[in-house]
Protein backbone atom coordinates (compact mmCIF):
# COMPACT_ATOMS: atom_id res chain seq x y z
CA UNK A 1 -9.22 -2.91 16.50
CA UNK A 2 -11.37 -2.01 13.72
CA UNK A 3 -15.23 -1.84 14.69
CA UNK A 4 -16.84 -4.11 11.88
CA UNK A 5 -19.13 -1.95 9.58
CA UNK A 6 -22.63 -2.30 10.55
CA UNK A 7 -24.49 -1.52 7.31
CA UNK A 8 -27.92 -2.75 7.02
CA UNK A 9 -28.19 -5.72 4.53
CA UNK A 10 -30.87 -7.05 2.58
CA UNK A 11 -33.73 -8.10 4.95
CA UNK A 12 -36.33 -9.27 1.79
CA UNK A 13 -38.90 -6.64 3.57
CA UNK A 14 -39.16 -8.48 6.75
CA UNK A 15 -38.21 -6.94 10.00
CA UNK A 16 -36.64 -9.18 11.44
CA UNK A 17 -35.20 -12.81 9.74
CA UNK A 18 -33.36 -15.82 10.85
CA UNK A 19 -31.52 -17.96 8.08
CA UNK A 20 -30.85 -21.63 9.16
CA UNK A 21 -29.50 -20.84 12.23
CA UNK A 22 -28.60 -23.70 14.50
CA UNK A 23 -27.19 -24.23 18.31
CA UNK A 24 -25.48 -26.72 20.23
CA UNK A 25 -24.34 -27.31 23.55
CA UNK A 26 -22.49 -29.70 23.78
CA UNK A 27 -23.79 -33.07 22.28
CA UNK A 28 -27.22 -31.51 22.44
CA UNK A 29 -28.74 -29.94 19.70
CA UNK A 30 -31.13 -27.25 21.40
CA UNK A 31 -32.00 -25.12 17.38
CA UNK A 32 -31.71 -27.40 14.34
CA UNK A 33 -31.84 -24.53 10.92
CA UNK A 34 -34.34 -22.68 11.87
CA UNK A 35 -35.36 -20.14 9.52
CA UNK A 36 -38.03 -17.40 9.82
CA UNK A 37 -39.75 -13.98 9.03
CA UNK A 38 -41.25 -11.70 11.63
CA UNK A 39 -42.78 -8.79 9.87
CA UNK A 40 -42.58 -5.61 11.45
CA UNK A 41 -45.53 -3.79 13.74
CA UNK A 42 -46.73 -7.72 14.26
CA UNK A 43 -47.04 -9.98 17.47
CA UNK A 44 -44.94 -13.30 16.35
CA UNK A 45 -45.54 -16.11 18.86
CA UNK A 46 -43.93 -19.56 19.45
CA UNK A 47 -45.41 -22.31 21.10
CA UNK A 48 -44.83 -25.86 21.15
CA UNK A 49 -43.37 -28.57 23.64
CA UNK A 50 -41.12 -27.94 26.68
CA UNK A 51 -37.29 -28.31 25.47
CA UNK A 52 -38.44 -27.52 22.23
CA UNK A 53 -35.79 -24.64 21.85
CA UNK A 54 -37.89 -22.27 22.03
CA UNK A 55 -36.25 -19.81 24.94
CA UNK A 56 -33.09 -20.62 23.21
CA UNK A 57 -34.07 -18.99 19.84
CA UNK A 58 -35.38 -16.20 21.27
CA UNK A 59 -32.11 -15.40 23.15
CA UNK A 60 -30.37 -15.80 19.68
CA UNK A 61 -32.77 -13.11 18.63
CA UNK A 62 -31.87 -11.01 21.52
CA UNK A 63 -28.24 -10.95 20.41
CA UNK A 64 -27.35 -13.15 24.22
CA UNK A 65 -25.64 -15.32 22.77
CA UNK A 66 -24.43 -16.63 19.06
CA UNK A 67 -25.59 -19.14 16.97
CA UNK A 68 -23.13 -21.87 15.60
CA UNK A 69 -24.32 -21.57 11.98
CA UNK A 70 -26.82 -19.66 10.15
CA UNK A 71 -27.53 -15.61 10.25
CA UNK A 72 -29.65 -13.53 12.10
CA UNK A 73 -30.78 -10.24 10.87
CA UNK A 74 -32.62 -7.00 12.50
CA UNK A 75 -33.73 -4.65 10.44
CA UNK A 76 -30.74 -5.51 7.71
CA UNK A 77 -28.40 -5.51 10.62
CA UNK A 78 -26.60 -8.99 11.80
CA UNK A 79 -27.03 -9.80 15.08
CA UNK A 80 -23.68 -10.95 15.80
CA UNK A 81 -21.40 -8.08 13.82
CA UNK A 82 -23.75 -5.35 14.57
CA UNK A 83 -24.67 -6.26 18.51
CA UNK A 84 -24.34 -2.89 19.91
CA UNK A 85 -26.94 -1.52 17.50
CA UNK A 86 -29.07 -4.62 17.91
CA UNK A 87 -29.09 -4.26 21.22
CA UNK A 88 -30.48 -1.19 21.29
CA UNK A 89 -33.52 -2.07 19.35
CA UNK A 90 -34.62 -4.57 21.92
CA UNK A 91 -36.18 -4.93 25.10
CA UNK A 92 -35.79 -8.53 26.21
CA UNK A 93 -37.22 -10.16 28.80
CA UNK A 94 -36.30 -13.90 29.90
CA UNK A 95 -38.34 -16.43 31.96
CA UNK A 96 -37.03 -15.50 35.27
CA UNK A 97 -36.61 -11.22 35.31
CA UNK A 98 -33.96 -9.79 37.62
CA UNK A 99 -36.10 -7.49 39.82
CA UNK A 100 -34.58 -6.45 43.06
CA UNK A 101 -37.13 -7.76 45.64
CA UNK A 102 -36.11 -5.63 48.58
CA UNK A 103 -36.21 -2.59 46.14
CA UNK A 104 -39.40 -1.01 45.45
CA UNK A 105 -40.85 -0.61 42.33
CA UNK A 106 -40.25 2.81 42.03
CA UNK A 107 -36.28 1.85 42.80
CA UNK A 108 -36.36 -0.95 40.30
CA UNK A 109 -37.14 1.29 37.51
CA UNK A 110 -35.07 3.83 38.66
CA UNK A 111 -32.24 1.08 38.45
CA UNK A 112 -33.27 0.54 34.80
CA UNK A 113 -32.76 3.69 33.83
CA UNK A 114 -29.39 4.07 35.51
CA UNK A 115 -28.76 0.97 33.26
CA UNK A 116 -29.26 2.81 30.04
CA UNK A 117 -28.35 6.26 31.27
CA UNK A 118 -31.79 7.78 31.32
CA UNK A 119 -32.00 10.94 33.53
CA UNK A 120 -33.15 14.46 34.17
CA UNK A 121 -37.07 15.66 32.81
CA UNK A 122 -36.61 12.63 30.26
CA UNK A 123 -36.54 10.14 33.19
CA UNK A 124 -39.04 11.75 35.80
CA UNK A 125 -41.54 11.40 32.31
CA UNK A 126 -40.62 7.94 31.19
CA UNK A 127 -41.11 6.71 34.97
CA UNK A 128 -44.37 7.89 35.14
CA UNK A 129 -45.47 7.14 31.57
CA UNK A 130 -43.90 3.21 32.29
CA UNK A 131 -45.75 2.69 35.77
CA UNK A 132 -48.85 4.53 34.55
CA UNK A 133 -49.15 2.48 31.32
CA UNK A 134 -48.56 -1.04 33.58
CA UNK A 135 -50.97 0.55 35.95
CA UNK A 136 -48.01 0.24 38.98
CA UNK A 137 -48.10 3.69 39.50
CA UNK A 138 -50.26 3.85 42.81
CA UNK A 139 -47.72 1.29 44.39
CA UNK A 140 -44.30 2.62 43.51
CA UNK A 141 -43.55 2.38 47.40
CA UNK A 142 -44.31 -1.37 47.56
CA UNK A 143 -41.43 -3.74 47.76
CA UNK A 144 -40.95 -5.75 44.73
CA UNK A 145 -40.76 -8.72 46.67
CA UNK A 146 -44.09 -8.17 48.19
CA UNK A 147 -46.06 -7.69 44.61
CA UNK A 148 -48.33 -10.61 43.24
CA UNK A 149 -46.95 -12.81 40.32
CA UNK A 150 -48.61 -10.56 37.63
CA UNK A 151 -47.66 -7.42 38.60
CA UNK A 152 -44.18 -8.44 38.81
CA UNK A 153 -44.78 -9.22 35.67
CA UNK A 154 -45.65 -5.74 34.60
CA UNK A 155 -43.20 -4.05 36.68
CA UNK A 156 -40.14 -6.56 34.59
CA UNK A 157 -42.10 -5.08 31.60
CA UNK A 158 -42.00 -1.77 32.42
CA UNK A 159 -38.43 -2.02 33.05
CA UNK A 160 -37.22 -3.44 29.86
CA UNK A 161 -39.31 -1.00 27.85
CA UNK A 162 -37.47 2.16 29.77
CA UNK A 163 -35.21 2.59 26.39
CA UNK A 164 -37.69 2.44 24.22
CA UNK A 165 -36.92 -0.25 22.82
CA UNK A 166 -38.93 -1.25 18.61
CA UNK A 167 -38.52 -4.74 19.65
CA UNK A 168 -39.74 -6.75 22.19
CA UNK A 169 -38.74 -10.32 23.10
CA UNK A 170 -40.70 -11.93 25.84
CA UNK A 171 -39.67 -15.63 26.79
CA UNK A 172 -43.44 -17.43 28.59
CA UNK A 173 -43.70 -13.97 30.41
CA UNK A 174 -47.00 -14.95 32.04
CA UNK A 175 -46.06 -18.33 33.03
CA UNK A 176 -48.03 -19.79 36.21
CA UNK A 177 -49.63 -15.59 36.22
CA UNK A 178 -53.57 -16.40 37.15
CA UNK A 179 -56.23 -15.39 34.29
CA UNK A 180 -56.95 -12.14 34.90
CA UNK A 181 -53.19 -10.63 35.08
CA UNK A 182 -52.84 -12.49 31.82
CA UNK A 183 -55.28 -10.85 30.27
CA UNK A 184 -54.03 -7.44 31.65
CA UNK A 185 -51.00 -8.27 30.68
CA UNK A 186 -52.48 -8.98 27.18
CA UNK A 187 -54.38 -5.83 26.76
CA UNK A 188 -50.52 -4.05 27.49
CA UNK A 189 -49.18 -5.93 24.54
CA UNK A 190 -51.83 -5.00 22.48
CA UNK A 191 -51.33 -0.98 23.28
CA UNK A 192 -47.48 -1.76 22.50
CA UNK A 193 -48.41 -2.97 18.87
CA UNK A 194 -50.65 -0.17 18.07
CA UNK A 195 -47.83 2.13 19.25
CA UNK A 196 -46.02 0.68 16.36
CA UNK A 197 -44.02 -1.92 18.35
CA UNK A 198 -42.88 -5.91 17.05
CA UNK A 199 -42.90 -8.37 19.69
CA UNK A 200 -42.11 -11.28 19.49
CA UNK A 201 -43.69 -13.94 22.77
CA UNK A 202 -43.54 -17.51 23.50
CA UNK A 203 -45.95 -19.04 25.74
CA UNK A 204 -47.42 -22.29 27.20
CA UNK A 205 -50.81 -21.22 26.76
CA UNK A 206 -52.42 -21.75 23.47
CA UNK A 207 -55.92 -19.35 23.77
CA UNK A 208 -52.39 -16.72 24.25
CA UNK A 209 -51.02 -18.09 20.55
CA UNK A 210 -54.40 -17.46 18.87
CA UNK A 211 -53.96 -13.74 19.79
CA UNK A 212 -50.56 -13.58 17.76
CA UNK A 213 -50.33 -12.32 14.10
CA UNK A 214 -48.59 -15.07 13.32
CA UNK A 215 -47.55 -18.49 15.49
CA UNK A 216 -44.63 -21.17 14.88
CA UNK A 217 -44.39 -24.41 16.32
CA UNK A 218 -41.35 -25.99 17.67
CA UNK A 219 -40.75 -29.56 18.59
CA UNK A 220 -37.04 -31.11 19.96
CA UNK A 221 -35.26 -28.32 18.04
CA UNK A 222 -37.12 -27.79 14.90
CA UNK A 223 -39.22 -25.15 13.18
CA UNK A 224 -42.66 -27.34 12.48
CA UNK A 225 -44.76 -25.24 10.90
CA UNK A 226 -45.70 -21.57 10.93
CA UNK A 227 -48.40 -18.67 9.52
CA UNK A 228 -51.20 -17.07 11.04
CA UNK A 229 -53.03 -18.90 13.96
CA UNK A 230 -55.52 -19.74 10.96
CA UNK A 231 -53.13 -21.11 8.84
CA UNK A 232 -51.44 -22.85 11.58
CA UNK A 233 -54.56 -24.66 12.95
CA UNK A 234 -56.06 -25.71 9.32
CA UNK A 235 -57.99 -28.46 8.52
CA UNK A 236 -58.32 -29.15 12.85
CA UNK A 237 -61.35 -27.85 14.54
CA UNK A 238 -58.81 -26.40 17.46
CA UNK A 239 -55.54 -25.02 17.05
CA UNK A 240 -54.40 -27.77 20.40
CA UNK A 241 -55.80 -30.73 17.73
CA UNK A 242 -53.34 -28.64 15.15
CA UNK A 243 -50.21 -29.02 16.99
CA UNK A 244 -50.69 -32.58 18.50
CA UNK A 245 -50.77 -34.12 15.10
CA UNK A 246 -47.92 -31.90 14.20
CA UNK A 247 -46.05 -33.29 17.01
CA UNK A 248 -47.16 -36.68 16.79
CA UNK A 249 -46.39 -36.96 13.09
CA UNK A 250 -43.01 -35.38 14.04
CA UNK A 251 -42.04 -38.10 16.14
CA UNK A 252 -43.37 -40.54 13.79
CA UNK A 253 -40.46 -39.30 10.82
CA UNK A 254 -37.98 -39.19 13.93
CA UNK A 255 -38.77 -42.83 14.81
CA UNK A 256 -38.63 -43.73 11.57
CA UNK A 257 -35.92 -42.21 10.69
CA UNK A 258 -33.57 -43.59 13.51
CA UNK A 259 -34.71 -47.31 12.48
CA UNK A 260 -33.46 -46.28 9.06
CA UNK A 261 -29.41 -45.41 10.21
């Protein structure tokens, strides 16, 4: 079988781009032509309302699974034809990360590496530069199952990032995670960035989307608005004002709309 031929296509200088790309299941319709720009080096965050889509398009990204319609590209590279490559690029981490509980975290990021096939002086240095840089190196002994909610937080993150990945895809990563590990967990994402990384977040918090480079809101499936938190929030005095009327008015066209068929 001939491997398809995975040469990078025109991206219109943005890192990563998504052209009207849709997804069903079923009678649902979870991503109604969505189409975006992340730029690279950036922080690109989605908020909006639960079963808005949201983890769904950002498992699209990932290369998980394939949309029905539309095109995803990474770097010039389609998501779908070029997957191997794609997945290379990207670290991604869902809503509920596969740690090993009764594995410690040294073990779980040992696991990781087996994963990817990361070993001799390269993996003793990436362990310790991972752990060290989510500050888990003084309890690489402790069971995973016995860490607090942020720091198994940090140890998923450390794991995905064990390849080295340009790309990072994190799906409400600090979900129910009290303030303080948020804000650690924050000041790690920020480090990433100036490293040179693109990641791309959604989260339930909004004080977390005014830290992005640039936000989009989703409602039941649809791309609402986005730009920079700035842009985003406009003419409100908060960006949670912003994306209430967005909502609302959304609803408004949909209710209208129905009473029209």
């Amino acid at each position: 079988m001939r491997m398809p031929d995975c040469q990078p296509l025109n991206s219109a200088n943005r890192f990563i781009r998504t052209d009207n790309i849709s997804m069903h299941f079923g009678e649902v319709t979870a991503v109604d032509r969505v189409s975006l720009a992340v730029p690279e080096n950036t922080i690109f965050g989605f908020v909006g309302s639960d079963g808005a889509g949201k983890s769904t398009l950002l498992r699209m990204i990932a290369s998980m699974i394939k949309p029905v319609s539309g095109k995803i590209l990474i770097d010039g590279l389609d998501v779908v034809t070029c997957r191997p490559q794609v997945k290379m690029m990207i670290g991604y981490m869902p809503q509920r990360f596969g740690l090993y509980q009764d594995l410690t975290v040294g073990e779980n990021i040992d696991f990781f590496m087996n994963i990817f096939g990361i070993f001799g002086a390269e993996r003793k240095k990436r362990k310790v530069r991972f752990l060290q840089f989510s500050n888990l190196l003084p309890f690489v002994d402790r069971l995973a199952g016995n860490l607090s909610g942020g720091m198994k937080q940090k140890l998923g993150l450390a794991c995905v990032l064990v390849h080295q990945p340009r790309i990072l895809i994190l799906d409400e990563p600090t979900n129910g995670v009290d303030p303080v590990s948020r804000r650690e967990f924050w000041d790690i994402l920020f480090q990433m960035k100036a490293r040179g990384m693109t990641i791309i977040i959604s989260t339930a918090y909004l004080d977390e989307g005014e830290k992005c480079d640039h936000l989009a809101l989703m409602h039941k499936s649809r791309l609402l608005d986005s730009g920079t938190p700035e842009e985003v929030q406009s003419h409100f005095p908060n960006l949670e004002e912003a994306l209430i009327h967005r909502i609302q008015e959304e609803d408004k066209e949909l209710i209208h709309d129905n009473f029209k068929t």
